[in-house]
PDB file of N, CA and C in Angstrom:
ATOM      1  N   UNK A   1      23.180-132.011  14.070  1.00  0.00           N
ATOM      2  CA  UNK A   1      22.059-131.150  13.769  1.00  0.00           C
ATOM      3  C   UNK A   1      20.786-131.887  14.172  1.00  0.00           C
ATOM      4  N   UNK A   2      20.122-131.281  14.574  1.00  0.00           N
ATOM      5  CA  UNK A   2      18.582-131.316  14.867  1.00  0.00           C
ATOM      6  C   UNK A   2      17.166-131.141  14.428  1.00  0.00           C
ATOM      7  N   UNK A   3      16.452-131.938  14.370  1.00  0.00           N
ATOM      8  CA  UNK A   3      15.290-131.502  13.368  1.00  0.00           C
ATOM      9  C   UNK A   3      13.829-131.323  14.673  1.00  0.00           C
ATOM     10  N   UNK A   4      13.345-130.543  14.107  1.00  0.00           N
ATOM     11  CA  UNK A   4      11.836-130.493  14.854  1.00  0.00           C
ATOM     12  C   UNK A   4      10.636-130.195  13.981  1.00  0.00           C
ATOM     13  N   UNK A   5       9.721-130.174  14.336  1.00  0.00           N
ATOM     14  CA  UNK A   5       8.609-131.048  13.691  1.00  0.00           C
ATOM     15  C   UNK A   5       7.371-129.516  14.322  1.00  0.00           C
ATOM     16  N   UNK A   6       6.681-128.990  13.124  1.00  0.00           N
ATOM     17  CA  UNK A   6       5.826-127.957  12.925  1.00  0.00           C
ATOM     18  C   UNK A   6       4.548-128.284  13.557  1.00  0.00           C
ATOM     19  N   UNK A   7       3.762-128.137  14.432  1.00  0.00           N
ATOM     20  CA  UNK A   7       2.726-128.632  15.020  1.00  0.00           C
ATOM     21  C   UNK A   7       1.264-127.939  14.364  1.00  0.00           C
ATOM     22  N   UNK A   8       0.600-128.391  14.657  1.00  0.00           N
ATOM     23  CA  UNK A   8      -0.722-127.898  13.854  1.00  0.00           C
ATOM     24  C   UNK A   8      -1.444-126.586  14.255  1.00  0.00           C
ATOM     25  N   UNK A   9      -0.973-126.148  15.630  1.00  0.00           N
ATOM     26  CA  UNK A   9      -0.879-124.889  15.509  1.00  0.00           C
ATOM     27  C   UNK A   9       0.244-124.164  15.454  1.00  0.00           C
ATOM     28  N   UNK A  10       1.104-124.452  14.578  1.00  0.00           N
ATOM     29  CA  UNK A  10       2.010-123.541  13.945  1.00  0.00           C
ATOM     30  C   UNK A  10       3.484-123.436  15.205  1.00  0.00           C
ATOM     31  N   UNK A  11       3.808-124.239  15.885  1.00  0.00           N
ATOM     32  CA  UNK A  11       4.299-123.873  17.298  1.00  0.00           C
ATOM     33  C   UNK A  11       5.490-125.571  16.907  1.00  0.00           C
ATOM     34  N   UNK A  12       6.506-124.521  17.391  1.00  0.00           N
ATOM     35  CA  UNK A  12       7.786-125.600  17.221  1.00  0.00           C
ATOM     36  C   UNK A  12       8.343-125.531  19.045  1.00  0.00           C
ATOM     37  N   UNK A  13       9.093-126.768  19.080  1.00  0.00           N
ATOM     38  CA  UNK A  13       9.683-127.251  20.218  1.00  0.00           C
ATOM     39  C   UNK A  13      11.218-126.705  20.286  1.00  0.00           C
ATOM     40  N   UNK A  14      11.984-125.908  20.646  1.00  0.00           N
ATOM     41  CA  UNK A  14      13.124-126.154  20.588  1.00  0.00           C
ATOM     42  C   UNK A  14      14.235-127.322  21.481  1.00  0.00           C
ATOM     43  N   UNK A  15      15.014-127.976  20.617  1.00  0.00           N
ATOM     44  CA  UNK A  15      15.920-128.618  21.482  1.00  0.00           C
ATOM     45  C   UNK A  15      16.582-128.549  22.592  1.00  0.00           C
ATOM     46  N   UNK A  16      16.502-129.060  23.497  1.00  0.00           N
ATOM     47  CA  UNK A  16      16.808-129.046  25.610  1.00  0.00           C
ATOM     48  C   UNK A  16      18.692-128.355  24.815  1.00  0.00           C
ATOM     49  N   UNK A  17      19.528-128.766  24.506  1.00  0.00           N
ATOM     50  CA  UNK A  17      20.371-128.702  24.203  1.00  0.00           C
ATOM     51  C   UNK A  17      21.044-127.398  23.373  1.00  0.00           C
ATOM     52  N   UNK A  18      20.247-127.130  22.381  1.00  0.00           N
ATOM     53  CA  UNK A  18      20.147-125.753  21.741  1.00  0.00           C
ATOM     54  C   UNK A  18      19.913-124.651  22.729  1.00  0.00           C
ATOM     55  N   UNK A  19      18.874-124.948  23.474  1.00  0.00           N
ATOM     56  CA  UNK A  19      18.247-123.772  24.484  1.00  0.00           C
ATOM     57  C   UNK A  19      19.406-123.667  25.258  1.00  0.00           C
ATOM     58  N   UNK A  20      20.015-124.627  26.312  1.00  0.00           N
ATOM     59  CA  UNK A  20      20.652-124.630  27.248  1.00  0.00           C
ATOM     60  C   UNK A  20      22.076-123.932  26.932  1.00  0.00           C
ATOM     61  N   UNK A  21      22.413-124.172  25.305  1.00  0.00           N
ATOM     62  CA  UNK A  21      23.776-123.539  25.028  1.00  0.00           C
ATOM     63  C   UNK A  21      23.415-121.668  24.633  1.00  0.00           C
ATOM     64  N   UNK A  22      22.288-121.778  24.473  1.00  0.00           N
ATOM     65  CA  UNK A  22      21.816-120.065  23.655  1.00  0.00           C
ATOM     66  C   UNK A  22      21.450-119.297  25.333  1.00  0.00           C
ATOM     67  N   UNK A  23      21.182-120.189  26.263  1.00  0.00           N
ATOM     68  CA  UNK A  23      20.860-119.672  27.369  1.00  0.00           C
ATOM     69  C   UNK A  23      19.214-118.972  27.990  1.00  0.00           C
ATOM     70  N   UNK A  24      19.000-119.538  26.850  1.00  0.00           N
ATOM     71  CA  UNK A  24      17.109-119.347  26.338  1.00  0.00           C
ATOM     72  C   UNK A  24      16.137-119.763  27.640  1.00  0.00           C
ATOM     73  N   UNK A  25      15.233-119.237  27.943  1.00  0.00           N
ATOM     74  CA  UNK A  25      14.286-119.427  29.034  1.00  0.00           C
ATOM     75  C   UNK A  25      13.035-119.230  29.008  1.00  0.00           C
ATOM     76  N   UNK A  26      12.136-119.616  29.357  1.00  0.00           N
ATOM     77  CA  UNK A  26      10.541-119.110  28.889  1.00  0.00           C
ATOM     78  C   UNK A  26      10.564-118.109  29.229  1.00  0.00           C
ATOM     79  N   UNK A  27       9.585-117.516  28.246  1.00  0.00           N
ATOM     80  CA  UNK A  27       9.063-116.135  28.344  1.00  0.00           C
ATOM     81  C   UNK A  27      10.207-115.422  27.509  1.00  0.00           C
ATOM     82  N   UNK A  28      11.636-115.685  27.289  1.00  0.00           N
ATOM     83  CA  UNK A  28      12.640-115.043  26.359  1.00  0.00           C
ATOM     84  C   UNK A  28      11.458-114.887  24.551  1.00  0.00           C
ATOM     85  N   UNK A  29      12.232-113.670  24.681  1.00  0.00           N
ATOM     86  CA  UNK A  29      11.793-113.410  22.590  1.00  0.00           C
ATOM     87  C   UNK A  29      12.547-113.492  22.110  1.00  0.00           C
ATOM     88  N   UNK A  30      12.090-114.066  21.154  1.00  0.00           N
ATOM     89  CA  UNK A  30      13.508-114.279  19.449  1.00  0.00           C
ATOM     90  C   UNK A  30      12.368-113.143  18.538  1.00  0.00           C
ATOM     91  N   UNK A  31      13.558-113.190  18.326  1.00  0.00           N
ATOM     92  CA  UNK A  31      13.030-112.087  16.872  1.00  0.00           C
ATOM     93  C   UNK A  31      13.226-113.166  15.378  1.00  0.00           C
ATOM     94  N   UNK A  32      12.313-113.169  14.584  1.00  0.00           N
ATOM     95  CA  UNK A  32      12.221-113.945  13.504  1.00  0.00           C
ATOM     96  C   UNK A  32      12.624-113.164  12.290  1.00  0.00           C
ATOM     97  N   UNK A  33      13.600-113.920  11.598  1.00  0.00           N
ATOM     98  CA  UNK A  33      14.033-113.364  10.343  1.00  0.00           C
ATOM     99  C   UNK A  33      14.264-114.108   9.371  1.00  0.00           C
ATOM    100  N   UNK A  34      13.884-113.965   7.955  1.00  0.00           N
ATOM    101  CA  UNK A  34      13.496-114.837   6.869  1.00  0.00           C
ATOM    102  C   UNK A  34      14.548-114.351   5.622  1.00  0.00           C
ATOM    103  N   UNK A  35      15.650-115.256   4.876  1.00  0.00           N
ATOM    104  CA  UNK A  35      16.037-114.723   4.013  1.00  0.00           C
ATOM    105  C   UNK A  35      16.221-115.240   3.412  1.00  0.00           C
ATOM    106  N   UNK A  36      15.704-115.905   2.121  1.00  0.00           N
ATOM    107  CA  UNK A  36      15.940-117.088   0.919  1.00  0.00           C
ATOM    108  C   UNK A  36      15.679-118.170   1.361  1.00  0.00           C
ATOM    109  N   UNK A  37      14.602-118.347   2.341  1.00  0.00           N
ATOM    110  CA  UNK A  37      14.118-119.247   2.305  1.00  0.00           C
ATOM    111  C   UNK A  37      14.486-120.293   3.884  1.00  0.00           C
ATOM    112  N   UNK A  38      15.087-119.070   4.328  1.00  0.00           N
ATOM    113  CA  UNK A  38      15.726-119.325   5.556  1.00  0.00           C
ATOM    114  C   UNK A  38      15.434-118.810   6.795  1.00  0.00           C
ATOM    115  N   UNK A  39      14.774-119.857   7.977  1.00  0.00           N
ATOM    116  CA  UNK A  39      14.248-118.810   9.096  1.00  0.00           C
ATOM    117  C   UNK A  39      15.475-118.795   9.876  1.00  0.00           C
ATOM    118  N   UNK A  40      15.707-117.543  10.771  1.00  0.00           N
ATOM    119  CA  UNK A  40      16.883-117.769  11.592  1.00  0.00           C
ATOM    120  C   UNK A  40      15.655-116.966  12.919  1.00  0.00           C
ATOM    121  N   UNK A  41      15.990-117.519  13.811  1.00  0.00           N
ATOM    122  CA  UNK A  41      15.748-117.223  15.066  1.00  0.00           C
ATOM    123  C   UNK A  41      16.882-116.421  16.384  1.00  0.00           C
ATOM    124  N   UNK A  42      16.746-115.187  16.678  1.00  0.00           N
ATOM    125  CA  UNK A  42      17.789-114.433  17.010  1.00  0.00           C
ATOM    126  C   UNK A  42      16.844-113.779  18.162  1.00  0.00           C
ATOM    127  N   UNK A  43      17.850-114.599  19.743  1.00  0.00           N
ATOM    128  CA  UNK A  43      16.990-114.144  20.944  1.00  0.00           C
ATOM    129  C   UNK A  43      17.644-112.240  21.032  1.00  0.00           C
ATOM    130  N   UNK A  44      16.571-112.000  21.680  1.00  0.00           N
ATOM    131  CA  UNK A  44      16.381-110.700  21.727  1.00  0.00           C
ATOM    132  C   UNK A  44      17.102-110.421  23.249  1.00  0.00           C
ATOM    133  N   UNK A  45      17.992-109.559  23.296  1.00  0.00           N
ATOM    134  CA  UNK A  45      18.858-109.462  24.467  1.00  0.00           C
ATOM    135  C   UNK A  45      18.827-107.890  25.056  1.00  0.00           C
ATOM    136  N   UNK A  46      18.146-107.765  26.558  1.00  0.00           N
ATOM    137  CA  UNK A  46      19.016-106.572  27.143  1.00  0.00           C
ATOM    138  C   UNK A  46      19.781-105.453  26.672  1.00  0.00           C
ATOM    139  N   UNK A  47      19.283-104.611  27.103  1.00  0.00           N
ATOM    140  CA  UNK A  47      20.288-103.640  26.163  1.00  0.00           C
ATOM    141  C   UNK A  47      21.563-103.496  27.513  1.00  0.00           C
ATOM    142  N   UNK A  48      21.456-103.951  28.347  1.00  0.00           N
ATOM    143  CA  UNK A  48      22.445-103.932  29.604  1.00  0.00           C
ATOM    144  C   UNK A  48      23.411-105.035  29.382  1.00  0.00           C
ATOM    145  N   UNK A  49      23.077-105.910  28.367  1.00  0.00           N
ATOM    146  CA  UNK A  49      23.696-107.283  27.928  1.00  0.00           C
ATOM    147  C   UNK A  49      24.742-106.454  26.991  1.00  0.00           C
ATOM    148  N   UNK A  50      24.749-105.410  25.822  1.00  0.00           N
ATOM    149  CA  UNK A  50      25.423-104.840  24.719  1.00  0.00           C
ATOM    150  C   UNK A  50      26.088-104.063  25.801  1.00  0.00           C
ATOM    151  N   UNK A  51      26.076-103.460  26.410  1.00  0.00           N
ATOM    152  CA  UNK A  51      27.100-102.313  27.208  1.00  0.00           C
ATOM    153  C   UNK A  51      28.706-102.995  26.958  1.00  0.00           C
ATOM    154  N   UNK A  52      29.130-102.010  26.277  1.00  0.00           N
ATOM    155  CA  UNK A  52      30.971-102.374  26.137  1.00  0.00           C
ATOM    156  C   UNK A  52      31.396-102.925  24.486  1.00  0.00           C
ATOM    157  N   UNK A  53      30.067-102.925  23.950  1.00  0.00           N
ATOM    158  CA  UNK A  53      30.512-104.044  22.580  1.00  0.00           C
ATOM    159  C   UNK A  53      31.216-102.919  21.566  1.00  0.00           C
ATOM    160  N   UNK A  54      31.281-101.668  21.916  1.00  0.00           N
ATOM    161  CA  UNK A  54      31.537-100.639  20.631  1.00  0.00           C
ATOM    162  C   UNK A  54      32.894-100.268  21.456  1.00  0.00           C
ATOM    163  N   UNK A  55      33.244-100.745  22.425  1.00  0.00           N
ATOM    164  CA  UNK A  55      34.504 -99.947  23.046  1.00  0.00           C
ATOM    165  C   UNK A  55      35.534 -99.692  22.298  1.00  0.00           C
ATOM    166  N   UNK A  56      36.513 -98.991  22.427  1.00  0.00           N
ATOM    167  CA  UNK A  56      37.202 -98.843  21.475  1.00  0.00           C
ATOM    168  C   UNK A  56      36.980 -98.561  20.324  1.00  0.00           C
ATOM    169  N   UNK A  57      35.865 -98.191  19.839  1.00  0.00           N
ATOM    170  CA  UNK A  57      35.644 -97.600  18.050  1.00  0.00           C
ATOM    171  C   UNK A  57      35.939 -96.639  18.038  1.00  0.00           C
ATOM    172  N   UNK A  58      36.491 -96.521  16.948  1.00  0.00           N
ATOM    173  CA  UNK A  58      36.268 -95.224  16.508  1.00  0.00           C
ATOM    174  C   UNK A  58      36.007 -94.193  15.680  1.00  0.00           C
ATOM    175  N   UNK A  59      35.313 -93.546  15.754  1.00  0.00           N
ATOM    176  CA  UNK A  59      34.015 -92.662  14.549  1.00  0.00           C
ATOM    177  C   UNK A  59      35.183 -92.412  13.544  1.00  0.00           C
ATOM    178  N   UNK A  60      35.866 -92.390  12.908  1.00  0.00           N
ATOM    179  CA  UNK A  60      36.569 -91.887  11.614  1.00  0.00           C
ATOM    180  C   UNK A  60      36.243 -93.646  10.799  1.00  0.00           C
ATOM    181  N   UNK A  61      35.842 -93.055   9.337  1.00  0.00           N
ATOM    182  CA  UNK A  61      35.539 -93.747   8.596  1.00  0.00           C
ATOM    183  C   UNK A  61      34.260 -95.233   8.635  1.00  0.00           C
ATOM    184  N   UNK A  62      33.523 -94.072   9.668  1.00  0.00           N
ATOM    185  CA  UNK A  62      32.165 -94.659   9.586  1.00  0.00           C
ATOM    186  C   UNK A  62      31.490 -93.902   8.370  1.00  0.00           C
ATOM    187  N   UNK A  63      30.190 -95.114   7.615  1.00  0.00           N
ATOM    188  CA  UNK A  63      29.638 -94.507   6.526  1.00  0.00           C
ATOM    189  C   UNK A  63      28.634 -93.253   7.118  1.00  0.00           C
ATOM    190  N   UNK A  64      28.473 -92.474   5.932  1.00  0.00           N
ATOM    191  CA  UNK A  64      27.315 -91.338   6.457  1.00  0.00           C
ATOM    192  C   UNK A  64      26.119 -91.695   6.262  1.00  0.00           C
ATOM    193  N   UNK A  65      25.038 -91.066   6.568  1.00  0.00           N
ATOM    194  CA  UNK A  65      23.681 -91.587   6.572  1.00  0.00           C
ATOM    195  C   UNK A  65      23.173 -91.394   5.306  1.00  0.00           C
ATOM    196  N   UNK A  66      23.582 -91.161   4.624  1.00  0.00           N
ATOM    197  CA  UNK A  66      22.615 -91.149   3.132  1.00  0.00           C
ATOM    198  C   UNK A  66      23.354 -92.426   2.534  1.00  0.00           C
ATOM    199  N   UNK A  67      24.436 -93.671   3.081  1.00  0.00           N
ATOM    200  CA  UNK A  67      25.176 -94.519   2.569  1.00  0.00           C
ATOM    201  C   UNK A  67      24.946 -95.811   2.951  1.00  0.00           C
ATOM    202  N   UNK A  68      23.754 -95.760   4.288  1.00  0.00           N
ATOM    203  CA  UNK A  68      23.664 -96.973   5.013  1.00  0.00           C
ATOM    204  C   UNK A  68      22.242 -96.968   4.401  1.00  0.00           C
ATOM    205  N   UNK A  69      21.919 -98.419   4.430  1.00  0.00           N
ATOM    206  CA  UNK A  69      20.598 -99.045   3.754  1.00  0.00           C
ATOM    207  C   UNK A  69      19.545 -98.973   4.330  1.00  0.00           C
TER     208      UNK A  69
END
């Protein structure tokens, strides 16, 4: 694990190593999400990148919309 260090304007470095395995590049967006105290950083991908991920589902015993949060 890796630590990095908060700069005084608010701007973190990510690790050569982290980036290179997430496939991260300048100018890429993460979307920031906070939950107990926890930031997670989640790059924002293509919607041409998701094509195929639902294949095979299938709609029986999906929840209905008054059931999802």
């Amino acid at each position: 694990m890796e630590t990095v260090t908060l700069s005084s304007k608010f701007q973190l470095v990510l690790p050569r190593r982290a980036r290179e395995r997430l496939g991260l590049r300048p100018g890429m967006k993460l979307t920031v999400l906070e939950k107990g105290g926890v930031i997670f950083l989640v790059p924002e991908r293509p919607m041409r990148a998701l094509r195929g991920v639902a294949k095979g589902v299938a709609p029986e015993g999906l929840r209905e919309k008054k059931d999802r949060l």
